[in-house]
N, C-alpha and C. Protein backbone atom coordinates (compact mmCIF):
# COMPACT_ATOMS: atom_id res chain seq x y z
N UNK A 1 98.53 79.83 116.42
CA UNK A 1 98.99 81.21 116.43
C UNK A 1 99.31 81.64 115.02
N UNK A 2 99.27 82.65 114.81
CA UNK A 2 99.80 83.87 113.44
C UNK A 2 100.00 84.79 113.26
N UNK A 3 100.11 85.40 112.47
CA UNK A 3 100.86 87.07 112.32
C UNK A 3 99.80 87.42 112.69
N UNK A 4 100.58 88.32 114.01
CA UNK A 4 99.61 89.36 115.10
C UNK A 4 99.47 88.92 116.53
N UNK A 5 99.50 87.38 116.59
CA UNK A 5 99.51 86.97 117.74
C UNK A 5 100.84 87.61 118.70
N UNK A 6 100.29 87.48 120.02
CA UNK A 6 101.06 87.53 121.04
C UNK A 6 102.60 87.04 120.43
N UNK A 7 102.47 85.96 120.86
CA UNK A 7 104.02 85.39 120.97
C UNK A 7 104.71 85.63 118.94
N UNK A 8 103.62 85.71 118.36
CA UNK A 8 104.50 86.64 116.97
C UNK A 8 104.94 87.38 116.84
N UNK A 9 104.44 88.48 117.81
CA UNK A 9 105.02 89.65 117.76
C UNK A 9 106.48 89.76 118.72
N UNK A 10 106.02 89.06 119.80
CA UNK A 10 107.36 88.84 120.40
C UNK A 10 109.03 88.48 119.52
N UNK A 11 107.82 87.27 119.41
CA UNK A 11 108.88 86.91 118.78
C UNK A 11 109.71 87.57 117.23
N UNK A 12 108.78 88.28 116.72
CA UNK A 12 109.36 89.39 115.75
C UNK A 12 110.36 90.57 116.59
N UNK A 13 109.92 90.63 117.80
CA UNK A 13 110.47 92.17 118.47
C UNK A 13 111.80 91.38 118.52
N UNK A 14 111.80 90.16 119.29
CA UNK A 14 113.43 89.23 119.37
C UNK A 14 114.13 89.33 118.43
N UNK A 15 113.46 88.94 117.06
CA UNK A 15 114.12 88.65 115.88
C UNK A 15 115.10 89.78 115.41
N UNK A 16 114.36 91.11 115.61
CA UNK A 16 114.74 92.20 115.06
C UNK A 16 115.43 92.38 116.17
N UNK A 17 115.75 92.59 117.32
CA UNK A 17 117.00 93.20 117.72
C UNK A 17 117.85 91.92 117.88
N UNK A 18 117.65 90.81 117.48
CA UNK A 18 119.03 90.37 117.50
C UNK A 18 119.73 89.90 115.73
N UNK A 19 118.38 89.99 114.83
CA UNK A 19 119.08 90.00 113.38
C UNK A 19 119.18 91.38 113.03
N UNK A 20 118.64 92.85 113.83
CA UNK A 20 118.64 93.74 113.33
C UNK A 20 117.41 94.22 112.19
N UNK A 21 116.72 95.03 112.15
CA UNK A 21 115.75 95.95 111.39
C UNK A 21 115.91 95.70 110.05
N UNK A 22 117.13 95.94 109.58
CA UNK A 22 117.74 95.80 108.29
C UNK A 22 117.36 94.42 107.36
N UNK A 23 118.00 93.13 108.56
CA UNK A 23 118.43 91.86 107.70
C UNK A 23 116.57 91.31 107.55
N UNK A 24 115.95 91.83 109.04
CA UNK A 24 114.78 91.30 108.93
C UNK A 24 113.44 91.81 107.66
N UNK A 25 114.22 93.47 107.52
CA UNK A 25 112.60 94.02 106.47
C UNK A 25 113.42 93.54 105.57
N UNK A 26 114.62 92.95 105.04
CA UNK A 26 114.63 92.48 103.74
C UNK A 26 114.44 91.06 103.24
N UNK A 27 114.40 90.74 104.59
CA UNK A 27 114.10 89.12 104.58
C UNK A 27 111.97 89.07 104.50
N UNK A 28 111.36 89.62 104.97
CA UNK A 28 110.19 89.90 105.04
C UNK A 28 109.67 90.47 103.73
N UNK A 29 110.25 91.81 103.18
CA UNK A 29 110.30 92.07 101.42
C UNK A 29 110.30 90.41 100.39
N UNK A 30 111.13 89.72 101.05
CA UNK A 30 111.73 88.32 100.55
C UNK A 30 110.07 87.53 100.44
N UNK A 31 109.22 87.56 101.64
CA UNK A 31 108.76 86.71 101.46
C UNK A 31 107.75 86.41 100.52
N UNK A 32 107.27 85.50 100.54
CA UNK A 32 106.07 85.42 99.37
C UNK A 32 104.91 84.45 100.05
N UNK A 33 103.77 84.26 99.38
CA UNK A 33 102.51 83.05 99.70
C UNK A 33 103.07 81.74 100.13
N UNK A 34 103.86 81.39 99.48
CA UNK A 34 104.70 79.94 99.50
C UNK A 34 105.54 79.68 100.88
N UNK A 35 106.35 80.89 101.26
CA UNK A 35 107.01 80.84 102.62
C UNK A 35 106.55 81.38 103.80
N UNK A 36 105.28 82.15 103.63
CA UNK A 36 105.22 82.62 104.81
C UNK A 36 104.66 82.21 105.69
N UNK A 37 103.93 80.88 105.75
CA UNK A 37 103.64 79.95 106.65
C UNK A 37 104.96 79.45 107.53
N UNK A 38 105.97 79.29 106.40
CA UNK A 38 107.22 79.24 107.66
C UNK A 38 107.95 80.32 108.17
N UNK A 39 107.86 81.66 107.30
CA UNK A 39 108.32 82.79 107.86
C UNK A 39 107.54 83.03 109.48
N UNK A 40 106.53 82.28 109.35
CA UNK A 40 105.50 82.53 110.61
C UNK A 40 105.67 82.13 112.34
N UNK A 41 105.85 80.32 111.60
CA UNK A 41 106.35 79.61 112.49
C UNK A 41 107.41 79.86 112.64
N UNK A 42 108.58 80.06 112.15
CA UNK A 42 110.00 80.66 112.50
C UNK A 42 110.05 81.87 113.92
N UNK A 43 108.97 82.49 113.45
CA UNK A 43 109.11 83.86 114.05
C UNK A 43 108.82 83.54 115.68
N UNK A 44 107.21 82.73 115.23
CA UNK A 44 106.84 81.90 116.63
C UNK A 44 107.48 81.21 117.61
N UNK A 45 108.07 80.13 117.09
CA UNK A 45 108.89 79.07 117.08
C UNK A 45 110.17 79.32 118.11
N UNK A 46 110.71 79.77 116.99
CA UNK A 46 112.15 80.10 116.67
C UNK A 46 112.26 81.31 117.82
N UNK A 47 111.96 82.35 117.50
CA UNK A 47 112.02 83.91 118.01
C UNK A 47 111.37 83.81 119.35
N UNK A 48 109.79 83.67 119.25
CA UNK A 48 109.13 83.51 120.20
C UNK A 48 109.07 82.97 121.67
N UNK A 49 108.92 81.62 120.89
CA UNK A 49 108.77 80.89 121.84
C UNK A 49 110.40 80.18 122.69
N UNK A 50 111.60 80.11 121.88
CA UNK A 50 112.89 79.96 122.63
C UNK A 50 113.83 81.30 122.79
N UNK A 51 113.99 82.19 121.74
CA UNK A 51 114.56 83.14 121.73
C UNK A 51 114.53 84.38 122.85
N UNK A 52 113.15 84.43 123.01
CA UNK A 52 112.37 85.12 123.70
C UNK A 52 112.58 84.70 125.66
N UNK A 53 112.32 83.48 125.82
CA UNK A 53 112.81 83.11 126.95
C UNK A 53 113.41 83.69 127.86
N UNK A 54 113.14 84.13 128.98
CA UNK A 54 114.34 85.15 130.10
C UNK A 54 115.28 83.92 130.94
N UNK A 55 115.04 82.78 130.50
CA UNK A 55 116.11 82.13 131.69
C UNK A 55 117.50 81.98 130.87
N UNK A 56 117.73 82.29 129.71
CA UNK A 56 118.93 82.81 128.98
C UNK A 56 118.96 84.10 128.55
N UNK A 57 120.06 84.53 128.39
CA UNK A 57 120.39 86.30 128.04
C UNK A 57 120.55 85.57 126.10
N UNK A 58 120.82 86.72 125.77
CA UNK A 58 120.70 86.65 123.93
C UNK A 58 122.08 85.98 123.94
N UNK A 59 122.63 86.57 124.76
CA UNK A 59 124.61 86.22 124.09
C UNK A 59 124.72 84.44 124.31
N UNK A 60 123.69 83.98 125.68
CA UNK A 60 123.84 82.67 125.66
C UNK A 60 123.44 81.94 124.61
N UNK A 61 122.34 82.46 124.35
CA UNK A 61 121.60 81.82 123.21
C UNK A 61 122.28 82.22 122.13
N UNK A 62 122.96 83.12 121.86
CA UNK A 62 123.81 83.10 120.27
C UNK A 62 124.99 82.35 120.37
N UNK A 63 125.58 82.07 121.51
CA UNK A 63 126.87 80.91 121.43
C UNK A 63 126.05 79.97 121.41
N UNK A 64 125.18 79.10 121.96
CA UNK A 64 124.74 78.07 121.80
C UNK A 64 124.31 78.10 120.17
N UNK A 65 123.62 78.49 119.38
CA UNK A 65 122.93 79.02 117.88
C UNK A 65 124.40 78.16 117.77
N UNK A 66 125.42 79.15 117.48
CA UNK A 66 126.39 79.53 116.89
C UNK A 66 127.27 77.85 116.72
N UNK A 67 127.22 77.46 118.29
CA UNK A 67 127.99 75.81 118.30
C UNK A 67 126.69 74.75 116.98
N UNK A 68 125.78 75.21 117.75
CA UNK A 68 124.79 73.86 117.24
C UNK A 68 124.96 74.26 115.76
N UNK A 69 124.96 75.43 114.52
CA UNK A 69 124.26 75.20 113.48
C UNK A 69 126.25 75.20 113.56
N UNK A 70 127.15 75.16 113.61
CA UNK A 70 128.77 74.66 113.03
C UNK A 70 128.92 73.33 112.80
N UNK A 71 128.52 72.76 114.46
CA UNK A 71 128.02 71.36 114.54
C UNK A 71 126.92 70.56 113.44
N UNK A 72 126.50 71.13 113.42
CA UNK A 72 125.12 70.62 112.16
C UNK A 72 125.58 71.13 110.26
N UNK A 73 126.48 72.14 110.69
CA UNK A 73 127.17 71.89 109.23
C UNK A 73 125.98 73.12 108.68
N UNK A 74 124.92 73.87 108.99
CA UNK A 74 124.65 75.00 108.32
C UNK A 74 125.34 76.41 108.43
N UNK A 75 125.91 76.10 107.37
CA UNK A 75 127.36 77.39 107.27
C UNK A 75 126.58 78.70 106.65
N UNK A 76 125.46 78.69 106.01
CA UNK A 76 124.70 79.78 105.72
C UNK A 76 123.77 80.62 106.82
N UNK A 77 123.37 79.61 107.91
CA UNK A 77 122.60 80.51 108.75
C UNK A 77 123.84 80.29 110.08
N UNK A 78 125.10 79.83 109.84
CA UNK A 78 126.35 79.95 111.12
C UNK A 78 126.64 81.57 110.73
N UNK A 79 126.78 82.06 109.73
CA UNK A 79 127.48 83.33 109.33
C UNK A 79 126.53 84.39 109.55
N UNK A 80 125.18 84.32 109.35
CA UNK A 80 124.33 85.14 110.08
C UNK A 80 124.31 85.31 111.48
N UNK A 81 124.34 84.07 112.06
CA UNK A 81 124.24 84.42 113.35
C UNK A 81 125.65 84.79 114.08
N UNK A 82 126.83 84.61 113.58
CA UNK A 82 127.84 84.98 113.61
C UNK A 82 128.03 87.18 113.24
N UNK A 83 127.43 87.32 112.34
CA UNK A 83 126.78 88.41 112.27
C UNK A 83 125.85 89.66 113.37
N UNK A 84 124.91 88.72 113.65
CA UNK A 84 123.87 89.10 114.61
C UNK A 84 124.81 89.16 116.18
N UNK A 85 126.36 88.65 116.03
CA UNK A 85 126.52 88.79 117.28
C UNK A 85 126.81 90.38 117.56
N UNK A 86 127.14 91.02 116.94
CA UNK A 86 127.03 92.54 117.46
C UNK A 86 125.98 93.47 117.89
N UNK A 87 124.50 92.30 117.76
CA UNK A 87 123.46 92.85 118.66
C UNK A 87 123.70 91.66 119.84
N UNK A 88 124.38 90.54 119.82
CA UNK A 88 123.82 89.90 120.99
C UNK A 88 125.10 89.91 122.13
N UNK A 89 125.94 90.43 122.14
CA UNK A 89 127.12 90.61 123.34
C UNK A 89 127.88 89.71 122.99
N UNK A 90 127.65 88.72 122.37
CA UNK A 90 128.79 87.48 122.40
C UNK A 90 130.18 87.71 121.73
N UNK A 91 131.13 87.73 122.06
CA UNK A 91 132.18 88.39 121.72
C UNK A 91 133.60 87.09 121.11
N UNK A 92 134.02 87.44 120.52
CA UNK A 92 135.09 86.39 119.39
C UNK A 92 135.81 85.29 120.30
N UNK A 93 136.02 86.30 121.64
CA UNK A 93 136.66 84.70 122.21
C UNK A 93 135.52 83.90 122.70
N UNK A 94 134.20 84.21 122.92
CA UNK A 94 133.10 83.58 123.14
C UNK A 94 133.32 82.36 121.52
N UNK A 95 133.25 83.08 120.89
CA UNK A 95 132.68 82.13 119.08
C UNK A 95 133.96 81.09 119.59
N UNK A 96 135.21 81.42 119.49
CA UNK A 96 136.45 80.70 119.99
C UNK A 96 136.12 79.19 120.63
N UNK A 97 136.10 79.64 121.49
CA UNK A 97 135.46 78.58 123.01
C UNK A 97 134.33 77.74 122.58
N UNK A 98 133.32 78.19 122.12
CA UNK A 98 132.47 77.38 121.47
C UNK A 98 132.53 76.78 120.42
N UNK A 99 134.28 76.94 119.80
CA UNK A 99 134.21 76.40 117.99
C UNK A 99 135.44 74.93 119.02
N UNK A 100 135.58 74.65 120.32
CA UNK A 100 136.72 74.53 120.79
C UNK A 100 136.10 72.73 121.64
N UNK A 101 134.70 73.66 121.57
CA UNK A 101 133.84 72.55 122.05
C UNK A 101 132.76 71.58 120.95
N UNK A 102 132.97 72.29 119.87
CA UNK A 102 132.44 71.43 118.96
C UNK A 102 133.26 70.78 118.01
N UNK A 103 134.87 70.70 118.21
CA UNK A 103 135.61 70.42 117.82
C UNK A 103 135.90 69.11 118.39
N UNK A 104 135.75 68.90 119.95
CA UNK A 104 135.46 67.80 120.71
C UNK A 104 134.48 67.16 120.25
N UNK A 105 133.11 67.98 120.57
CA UNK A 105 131.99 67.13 121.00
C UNK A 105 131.13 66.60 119.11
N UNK A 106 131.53 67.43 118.40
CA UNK A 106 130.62 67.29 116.45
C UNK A 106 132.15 66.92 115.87
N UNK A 107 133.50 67.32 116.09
CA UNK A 107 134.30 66.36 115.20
C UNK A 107 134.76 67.72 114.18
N UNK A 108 136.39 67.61 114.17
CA UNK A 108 137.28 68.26 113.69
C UNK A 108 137.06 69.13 112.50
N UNK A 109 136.70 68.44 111.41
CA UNK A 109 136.31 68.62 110.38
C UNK A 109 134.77 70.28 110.43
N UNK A 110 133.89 70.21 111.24
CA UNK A 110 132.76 70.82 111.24
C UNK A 110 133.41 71.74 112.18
N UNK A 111 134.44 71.80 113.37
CA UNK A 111 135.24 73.06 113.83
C UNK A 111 135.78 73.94 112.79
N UNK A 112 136.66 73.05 111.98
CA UNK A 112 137.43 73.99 111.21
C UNK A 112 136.70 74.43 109.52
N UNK A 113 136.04 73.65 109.54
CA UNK A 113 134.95 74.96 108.44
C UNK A 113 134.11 75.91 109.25
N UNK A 114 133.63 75.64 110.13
CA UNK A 114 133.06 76.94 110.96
C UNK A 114 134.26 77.60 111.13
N UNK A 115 134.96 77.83 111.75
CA UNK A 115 136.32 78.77 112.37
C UNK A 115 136.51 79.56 110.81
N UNK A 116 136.91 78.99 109.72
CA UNK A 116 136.94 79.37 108.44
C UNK A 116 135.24 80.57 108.16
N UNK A 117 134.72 80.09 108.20
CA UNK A 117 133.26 81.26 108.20
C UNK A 117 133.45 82.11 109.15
N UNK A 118 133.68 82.03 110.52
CA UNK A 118 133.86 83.08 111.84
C UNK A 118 134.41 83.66 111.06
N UNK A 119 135.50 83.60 110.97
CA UNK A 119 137.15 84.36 111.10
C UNK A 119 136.46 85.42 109.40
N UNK A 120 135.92 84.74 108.64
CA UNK A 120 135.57 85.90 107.43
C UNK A 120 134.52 86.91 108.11
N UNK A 121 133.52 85.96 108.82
CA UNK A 121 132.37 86.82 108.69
C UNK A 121 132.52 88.28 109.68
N UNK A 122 133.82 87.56 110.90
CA UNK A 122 134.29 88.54 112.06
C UNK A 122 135.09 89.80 111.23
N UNK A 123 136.19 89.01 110.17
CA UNK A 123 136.98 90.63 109.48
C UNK A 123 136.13 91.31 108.86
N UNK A 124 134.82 90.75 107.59
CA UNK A 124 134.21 91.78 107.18
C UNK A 124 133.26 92.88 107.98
N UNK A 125 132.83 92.08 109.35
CA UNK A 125 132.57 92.63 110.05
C UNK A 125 133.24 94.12 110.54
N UNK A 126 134.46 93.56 110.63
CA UNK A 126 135.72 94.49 111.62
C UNK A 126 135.70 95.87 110.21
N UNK A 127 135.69 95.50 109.12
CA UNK A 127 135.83 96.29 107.53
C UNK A 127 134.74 96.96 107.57
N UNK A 128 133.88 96.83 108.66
CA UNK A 128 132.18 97.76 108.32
C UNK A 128 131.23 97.04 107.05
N UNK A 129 131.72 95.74 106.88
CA UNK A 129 130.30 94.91 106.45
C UNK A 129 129.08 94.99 106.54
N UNK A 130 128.48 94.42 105.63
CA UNK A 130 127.20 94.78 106.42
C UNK A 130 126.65 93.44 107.09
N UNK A 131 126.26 94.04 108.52
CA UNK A 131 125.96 93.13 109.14
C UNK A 131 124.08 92.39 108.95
């Protein structure tokens, strides 16, 4: 598959309403020859082929996002998708609950630097940030 295919485009239509129009044409401006083989598969992948899915709603799939990349320690794409939750329903005591379970299940340390990213990325949010 590639840009144009079926499930690319899907998966672009996903991308954009749950990163928003904005984060995506500037991330796409971003790309170049070098990345866009993975800008591709991402879209596919990523967007497409799981995002896209109807046996989860977006908000499930952004608390789940949200536990796994805290748990995994990517604090750069936790704050985006922490971001993106004002397209996907998931709401702060949702992020809460899920920072509550990876505190159990990934270990103290990777709760409370995520909770530390929420809690900024939620006030600049609340300040009219840009999301």
């Amino acid at each position: 598959m590639s840009a144009g295919s079926r499930r690319y485009e899907e998966g672009m239509a996903t991308r954009r309403a749950v990163l928003g129009n904005d984060w995506v044409d500037r991330a796409e401006a971003r790309k170049t020859a070098f990345d866009a083989p993975f800008q591709e598969l991402i879209t596919e992948a990523a967007w497409g082929h799981v995002w896209s899915r109807p046996e989860w709603t977006k908000r499930e799939r952004s608390i789940v996002t949200i536990a796994l990349l805290a748990a995994l320690g990517h604090h750069e794409e936790l704050a985006m998708h922490v971001r993106a939750t004002a397209n996907t329903g998931a709401s702060a005591d949702d992020l809460r609950e899920a920072m509550l379970h990876v505190a159990i299940y990934a270990g103290l340390p990777a709760a409370n630097h995520a909770i530390r990213i929420i809690k900024e990325t939620l006030a600049k949010m609340d300040r009219g940030g840009k999301t």
